[in-house]
PDB file of N, CA and C in Angstrom:
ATOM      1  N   UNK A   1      -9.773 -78.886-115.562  1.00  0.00           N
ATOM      2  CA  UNK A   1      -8.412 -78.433-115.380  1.00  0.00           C
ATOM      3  C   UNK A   1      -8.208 -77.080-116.047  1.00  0.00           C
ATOM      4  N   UNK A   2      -9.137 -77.361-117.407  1.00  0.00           N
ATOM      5  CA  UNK A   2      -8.505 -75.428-117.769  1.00  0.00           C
ATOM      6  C   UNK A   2      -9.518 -74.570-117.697  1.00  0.00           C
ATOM      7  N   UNK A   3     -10.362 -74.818-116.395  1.00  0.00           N
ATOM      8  CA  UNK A   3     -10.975 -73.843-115.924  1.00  0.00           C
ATOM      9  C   UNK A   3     -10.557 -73.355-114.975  1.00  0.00           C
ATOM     10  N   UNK A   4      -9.675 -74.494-113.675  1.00  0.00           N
ATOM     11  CA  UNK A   4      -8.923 -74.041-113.171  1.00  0.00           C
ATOM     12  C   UNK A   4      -8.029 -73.203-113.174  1.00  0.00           C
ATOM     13  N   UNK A   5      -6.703 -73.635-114.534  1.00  0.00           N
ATOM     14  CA  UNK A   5      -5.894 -73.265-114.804  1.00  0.00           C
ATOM     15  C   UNK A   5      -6.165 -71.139-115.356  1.00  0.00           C
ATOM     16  N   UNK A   6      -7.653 -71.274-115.488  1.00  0.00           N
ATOM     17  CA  UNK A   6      -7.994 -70.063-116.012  1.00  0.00           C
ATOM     18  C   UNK A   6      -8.076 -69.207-115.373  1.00  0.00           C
ATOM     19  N   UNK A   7      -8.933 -69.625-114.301  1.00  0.00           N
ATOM     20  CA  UNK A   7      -9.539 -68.775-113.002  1.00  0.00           C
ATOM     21  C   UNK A   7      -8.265 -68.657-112.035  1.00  0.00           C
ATOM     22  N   UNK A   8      -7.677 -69.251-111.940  1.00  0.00           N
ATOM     23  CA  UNK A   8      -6.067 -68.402-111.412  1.00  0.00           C
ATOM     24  C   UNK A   8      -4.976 -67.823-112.049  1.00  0.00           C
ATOM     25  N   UNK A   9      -5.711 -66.685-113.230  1.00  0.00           N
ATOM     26  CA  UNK A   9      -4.886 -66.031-114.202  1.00  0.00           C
ATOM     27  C   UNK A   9      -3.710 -66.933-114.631  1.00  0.00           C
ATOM     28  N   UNK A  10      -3.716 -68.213-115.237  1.00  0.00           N
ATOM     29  CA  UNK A  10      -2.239 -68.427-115.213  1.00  0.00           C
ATOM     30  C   UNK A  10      -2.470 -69.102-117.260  1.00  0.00           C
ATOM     31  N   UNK A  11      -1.330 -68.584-117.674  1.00  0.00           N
ATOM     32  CA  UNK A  11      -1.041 -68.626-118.843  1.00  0.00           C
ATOM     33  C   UNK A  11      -1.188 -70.135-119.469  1.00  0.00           C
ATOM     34  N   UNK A  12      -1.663 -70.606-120.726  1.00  0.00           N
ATOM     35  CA  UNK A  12      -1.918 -71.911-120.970  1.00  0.00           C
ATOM     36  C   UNK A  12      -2.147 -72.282-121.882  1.00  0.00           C
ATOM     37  N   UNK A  13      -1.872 -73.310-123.344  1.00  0.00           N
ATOM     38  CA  UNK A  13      -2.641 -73.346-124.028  1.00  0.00           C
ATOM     39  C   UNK A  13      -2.582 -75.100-124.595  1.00  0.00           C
ATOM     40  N   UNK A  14      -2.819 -75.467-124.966  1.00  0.00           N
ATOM     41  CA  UNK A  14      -2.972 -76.741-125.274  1.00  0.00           C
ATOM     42  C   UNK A  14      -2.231 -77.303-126.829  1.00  0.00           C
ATOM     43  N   UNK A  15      -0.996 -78.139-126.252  1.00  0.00           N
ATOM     44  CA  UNK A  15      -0.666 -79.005-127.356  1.00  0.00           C
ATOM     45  C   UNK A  15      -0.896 -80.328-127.860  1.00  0.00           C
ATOM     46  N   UNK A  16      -1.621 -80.646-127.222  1.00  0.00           N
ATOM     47  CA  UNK A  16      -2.143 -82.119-127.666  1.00  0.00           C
ATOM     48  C   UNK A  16      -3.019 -82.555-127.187  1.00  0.00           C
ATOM     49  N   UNK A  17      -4.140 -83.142-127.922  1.00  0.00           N
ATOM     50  CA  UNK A  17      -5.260 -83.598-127.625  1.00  0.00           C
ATOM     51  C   UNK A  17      -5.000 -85.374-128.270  1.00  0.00           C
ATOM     52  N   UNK A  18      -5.759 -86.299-127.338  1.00  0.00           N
ATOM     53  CA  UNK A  18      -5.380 -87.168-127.940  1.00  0.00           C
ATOM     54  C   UNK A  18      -6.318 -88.637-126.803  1.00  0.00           C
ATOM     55  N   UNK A  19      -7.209 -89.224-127.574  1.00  0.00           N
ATOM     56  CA  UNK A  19      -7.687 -90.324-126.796  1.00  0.00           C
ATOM     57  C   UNK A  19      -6.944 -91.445-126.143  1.00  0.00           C
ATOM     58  N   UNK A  20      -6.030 -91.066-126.256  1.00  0.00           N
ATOM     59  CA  UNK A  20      -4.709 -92.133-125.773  1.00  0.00           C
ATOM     60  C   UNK A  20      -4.134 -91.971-124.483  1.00  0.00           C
ATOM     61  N   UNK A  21      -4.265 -92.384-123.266  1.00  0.00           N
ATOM     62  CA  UNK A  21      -3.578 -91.926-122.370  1.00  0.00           C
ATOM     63  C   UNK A  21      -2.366 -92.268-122.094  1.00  0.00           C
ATOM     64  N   UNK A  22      -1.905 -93.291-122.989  1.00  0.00           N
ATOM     65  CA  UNK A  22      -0.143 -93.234-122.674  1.00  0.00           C
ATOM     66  C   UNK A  22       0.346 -92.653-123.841  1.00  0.00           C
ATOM     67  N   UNK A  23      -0.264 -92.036-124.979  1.00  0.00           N
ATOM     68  CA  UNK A  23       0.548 -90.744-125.651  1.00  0.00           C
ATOM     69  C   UNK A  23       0.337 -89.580-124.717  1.00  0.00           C
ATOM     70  N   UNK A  24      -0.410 -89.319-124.198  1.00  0.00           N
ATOM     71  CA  UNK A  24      -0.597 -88.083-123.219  1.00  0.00           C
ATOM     72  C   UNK A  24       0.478 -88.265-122.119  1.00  0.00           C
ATOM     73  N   UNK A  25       0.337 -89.675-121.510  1.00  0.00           N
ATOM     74  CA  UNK A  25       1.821 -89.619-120.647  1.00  0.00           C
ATOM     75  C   UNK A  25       2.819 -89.687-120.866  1.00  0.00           C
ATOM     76  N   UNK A  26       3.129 -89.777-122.462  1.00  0.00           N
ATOM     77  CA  UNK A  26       4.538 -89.703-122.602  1.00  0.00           C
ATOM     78  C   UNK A  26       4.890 -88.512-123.176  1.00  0.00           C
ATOM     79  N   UNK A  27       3.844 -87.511-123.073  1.00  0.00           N
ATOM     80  CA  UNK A  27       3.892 -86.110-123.251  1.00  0.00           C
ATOM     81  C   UNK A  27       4.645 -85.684-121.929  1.00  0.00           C
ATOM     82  N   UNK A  28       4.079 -85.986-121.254  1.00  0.00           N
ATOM     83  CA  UNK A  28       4.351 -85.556-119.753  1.00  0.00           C
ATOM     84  C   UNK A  28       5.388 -85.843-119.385  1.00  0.00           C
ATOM     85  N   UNK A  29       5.810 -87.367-119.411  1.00  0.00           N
ATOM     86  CA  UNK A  29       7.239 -87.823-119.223  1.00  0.00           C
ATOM     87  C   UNK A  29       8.420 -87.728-119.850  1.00  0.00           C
ATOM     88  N   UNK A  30       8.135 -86.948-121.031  1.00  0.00           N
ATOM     89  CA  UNK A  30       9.330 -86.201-121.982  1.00  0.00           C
ATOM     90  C   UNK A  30       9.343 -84.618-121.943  1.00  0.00           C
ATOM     91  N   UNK A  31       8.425 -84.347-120.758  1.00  0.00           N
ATOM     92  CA  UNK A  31       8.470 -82.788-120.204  1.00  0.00           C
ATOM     93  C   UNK A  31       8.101 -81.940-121.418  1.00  0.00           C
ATOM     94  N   UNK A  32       6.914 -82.576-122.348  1.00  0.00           N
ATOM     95  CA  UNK A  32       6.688 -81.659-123.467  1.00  0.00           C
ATOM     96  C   UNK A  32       5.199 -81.070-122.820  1.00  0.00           C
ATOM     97  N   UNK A  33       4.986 -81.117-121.526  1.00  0.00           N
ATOM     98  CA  UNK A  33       3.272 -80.748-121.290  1.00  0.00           C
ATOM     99  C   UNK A  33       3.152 -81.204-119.993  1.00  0.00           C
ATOM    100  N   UNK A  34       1.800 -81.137-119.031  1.00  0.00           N
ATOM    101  CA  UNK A  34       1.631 -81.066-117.864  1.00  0.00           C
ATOM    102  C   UNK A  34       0.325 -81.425-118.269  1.00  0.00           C
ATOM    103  N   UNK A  35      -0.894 -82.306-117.291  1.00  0.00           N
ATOM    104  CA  UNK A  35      -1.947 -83.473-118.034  1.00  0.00           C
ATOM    105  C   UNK A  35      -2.373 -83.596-116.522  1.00  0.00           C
ATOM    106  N   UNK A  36      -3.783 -83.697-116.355  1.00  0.00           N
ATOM    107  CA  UNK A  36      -4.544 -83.960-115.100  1.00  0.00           C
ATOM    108  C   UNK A  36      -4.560 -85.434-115.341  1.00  0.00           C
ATOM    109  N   UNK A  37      -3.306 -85.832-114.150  1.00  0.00           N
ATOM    110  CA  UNK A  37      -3.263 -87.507-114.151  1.00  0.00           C
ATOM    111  C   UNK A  37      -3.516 -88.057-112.929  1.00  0.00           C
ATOM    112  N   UNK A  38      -4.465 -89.276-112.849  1.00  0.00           N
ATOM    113  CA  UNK A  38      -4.837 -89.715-111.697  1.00  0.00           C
ATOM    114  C   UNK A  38      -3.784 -89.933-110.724  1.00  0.00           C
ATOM    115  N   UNK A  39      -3.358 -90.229-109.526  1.00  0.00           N
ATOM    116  CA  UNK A  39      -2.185 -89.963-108.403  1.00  0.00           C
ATOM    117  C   UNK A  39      -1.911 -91.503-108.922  1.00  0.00           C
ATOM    118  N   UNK A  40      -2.679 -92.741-109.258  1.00  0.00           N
ATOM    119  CA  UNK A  40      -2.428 -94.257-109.112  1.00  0.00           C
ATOM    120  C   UNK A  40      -1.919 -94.234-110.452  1.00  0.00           C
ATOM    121  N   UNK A  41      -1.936 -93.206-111.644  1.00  0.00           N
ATOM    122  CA  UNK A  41      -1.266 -93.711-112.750  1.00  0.00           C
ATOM    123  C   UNK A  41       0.153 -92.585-112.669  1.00  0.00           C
ATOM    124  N   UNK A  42       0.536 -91.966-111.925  1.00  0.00           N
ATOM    125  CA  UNK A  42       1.559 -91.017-111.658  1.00  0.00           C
ATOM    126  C   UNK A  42       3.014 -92.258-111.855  1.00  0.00           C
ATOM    127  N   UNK A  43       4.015 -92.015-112.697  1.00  0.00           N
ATOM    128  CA  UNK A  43       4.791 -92.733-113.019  1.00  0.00           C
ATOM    129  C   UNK A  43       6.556 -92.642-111.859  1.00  0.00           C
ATOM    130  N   UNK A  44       7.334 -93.320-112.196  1.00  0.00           N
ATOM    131  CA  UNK A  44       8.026 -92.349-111.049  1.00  0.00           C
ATOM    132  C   UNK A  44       9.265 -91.275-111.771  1.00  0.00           C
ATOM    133  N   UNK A  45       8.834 -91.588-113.060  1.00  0.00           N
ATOM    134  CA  UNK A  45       9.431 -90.552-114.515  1.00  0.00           C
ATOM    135  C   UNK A  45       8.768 -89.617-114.575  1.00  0.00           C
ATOM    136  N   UNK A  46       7.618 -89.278-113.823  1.00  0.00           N
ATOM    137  CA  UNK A  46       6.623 -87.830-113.878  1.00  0.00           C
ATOM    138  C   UNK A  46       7.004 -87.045-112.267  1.00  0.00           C
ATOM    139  N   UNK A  47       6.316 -86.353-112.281  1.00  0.00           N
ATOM    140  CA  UNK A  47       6.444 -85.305-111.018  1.00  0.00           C
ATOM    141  C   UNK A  47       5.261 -84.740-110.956  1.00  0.00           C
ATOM    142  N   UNK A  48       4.931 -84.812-109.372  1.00  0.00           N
ATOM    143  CA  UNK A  48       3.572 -83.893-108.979  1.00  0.00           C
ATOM    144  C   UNK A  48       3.725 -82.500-108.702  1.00  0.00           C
ATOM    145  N   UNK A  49       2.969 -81.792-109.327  1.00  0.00           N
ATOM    146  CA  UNK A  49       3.094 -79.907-109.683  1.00  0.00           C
ATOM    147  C   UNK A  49       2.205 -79.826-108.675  1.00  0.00           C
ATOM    148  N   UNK A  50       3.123 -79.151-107.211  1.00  0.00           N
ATOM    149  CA  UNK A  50       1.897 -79.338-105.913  1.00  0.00           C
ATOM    150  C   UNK A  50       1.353 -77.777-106.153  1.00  0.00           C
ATOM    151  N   UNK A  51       2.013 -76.962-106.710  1.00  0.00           N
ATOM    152  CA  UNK A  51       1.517 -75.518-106.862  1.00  0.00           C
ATOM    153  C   UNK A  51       0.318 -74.810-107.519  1.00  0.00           C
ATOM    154  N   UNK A  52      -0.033 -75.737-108.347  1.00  0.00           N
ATOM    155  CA  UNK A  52      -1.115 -75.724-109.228  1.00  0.00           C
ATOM    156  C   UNK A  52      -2.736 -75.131-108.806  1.00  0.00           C
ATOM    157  N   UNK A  53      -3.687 -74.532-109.327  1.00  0.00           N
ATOM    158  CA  UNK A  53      -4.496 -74.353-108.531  1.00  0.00           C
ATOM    159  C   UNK A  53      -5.236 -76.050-108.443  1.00  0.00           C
ATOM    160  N   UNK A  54      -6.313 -76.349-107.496  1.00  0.00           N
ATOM    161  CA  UNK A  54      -6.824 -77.346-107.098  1.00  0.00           C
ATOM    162  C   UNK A  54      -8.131 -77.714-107.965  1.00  0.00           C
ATOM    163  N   UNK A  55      -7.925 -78.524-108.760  1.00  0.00           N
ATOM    164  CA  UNK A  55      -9.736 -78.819-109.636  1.00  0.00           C
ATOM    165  C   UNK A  55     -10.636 -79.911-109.060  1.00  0.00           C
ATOM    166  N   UNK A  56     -11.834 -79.769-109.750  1.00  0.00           N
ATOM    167  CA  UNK A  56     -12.729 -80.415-108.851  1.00  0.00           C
ATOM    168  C   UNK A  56     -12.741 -82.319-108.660  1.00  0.00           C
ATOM    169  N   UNK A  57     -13.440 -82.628-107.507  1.00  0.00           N
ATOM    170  CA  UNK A  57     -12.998 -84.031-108.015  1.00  0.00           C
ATOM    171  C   UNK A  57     -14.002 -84.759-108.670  1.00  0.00           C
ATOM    172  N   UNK A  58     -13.712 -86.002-109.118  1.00  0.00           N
ATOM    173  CA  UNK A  58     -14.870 -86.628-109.849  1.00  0.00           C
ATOM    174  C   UNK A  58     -14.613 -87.899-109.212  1.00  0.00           C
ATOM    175  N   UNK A  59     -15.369 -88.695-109.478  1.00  0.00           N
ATOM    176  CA  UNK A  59     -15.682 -90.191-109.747  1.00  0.00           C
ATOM    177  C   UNK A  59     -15.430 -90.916-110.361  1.00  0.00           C
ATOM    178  N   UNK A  60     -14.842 -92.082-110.702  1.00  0.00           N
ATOM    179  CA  UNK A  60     -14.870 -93.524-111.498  1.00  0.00           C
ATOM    180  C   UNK A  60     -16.244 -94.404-111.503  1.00  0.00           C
ATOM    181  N   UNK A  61     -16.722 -94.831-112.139  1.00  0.00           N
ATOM    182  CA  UNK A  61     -17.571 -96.049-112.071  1.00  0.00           C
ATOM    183  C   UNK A  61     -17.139 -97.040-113.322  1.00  0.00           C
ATOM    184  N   UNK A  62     -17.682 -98.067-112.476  1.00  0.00           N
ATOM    185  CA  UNK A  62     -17.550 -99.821-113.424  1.00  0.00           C
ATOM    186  C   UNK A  62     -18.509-100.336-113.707  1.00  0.00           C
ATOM    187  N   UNK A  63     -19.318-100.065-114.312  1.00  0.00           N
ATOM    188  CA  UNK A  63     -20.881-100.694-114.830  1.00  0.00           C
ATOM    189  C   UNK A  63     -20.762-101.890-115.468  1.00  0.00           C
ATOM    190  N   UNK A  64     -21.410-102.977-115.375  1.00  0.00           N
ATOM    191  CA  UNK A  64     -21.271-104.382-116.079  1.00  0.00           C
ATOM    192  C   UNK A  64     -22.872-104.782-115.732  1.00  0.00           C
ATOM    193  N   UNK A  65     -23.130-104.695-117.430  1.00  0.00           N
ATOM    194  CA  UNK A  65     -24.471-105.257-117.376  1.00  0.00           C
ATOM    195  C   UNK A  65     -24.629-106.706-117.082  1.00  0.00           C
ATOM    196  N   UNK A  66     -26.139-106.456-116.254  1.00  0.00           N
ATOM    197  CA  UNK A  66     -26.758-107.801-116.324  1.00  0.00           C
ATOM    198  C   UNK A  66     -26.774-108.782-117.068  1.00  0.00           C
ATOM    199  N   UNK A  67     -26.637-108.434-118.454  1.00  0.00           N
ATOM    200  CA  UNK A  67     -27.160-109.363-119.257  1.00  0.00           C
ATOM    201  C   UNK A  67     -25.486-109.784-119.961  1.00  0.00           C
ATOM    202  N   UNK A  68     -24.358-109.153-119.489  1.00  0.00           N
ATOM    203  CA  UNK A  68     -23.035-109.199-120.162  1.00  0.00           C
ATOM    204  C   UNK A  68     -22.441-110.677-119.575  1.00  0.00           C
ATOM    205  N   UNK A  69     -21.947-111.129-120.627  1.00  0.00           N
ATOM    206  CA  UNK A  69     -21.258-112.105-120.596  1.00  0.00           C
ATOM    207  C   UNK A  69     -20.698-112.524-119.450  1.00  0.00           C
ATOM    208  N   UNK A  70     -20.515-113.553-118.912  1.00  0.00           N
ATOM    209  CA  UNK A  70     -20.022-114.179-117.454  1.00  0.00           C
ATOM    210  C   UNK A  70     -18.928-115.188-117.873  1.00  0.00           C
ATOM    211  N   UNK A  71     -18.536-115.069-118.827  1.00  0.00           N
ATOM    212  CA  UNK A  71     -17.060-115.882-119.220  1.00  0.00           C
ATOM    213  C   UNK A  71     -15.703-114.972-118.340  1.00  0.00           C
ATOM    214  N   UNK A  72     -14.873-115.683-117.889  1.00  0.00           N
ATOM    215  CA  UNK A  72     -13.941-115.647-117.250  1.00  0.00           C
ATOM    216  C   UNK A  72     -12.869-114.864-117.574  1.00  0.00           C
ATOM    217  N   UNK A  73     -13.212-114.284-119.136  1.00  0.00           N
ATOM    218  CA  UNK A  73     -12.299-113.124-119.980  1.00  0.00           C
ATOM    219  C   UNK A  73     -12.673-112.352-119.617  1.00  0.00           C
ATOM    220  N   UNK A  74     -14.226-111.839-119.330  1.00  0.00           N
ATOM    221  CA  UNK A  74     -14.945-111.029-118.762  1.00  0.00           C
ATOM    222  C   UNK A  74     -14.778-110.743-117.480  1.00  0.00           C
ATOM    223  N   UNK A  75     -14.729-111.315-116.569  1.00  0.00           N
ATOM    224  CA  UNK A  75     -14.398-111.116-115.403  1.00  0.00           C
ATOM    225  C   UNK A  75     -12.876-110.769-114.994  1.00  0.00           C
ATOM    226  N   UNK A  76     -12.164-111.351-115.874  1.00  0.00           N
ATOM    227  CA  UNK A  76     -10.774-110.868-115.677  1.00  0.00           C
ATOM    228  C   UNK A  76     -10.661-109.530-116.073  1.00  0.00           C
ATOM    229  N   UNK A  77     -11.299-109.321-117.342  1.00  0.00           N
ATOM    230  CA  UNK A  77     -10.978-108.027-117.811  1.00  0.00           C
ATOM    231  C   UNK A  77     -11.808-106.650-116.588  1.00  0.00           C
ATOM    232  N   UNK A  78     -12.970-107.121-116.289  1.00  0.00           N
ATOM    233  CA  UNK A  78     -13.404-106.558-115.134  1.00  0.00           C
ATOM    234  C   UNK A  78     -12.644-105.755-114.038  1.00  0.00           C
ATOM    235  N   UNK A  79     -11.966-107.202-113.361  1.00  0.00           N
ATOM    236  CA  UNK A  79     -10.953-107.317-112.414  1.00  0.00           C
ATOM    237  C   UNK A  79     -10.032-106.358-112.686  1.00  0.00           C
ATOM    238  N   UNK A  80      -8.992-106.539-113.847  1.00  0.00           N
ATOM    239  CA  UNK A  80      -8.309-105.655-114.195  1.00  0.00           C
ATOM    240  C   UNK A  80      -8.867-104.140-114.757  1.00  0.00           C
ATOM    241  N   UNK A  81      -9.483-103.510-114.724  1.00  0.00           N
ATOM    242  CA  UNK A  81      -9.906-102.156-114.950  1.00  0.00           C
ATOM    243  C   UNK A  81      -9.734-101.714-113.438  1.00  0.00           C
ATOM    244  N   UNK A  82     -10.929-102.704-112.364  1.00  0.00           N
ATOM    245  CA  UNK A  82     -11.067-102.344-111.216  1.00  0.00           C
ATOM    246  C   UNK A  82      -9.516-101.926-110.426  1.00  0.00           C
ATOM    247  N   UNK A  83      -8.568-102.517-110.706  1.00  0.00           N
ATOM    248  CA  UNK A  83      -7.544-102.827-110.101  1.00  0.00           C
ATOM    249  C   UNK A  83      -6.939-101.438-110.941  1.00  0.00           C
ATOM    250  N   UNK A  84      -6.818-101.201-112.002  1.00  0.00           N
ATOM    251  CA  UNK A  84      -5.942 -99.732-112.356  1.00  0.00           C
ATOM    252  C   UNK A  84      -6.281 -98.650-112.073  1.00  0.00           C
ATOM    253  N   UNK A  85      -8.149 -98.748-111.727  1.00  0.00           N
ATOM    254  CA  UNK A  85      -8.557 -97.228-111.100  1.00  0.00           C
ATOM    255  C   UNK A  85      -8.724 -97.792-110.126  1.00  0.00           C
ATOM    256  N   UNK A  86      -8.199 -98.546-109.291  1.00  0.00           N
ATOM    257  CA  UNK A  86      -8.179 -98.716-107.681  1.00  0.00           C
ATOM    258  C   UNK A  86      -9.433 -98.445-107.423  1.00  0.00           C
ATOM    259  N   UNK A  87     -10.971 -98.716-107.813  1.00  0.00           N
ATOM    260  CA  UNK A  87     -11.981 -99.160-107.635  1.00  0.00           C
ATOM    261  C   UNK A  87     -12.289-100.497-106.363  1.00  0.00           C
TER     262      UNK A  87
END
């Protein structure tokens, strides 16, 4: 994103860094910042910036080892990851 944001001369700098993605979205949703957010976690308290230049896309993956647990917490929790990145 801020290579994008670079390579189309446009002004930028970064206020928050943070492993948290719902402190990052509630950056966004209190209009303190703008955050490369997936379209399925887009809130309907946020807004899509269609003007923006375009960055590259990537991938999701769900890896679950062979040897990982087959209890039913496991599989739920599975389930549910799959289901928030629409995997």
């Amino acid at each position: 994103m801020t290579r994008s944001l670079s390579d189309a001369q446009l002004d930028w700098r970064v206020i928050l860094t943070s492993p948290s993605s719902s402190a990052i979205e509630a950056c966004v949703e209190t209009g303190l910042g703008i955050s490369l957010i997936d379209r399925a976690r887009v809130k309907p308290t946020m807004r899509i910036l269609e003007n923006l230049p375009k960055v590259p896309t990537y991938e999701v993956y769900l890896l679950r080892s062979p040897s990982a647990d087959a209890s039913q917490a496991v599989s739920a929790l599975e389930k549910l990851i799959a289901e928030q990145f629409r995997l």
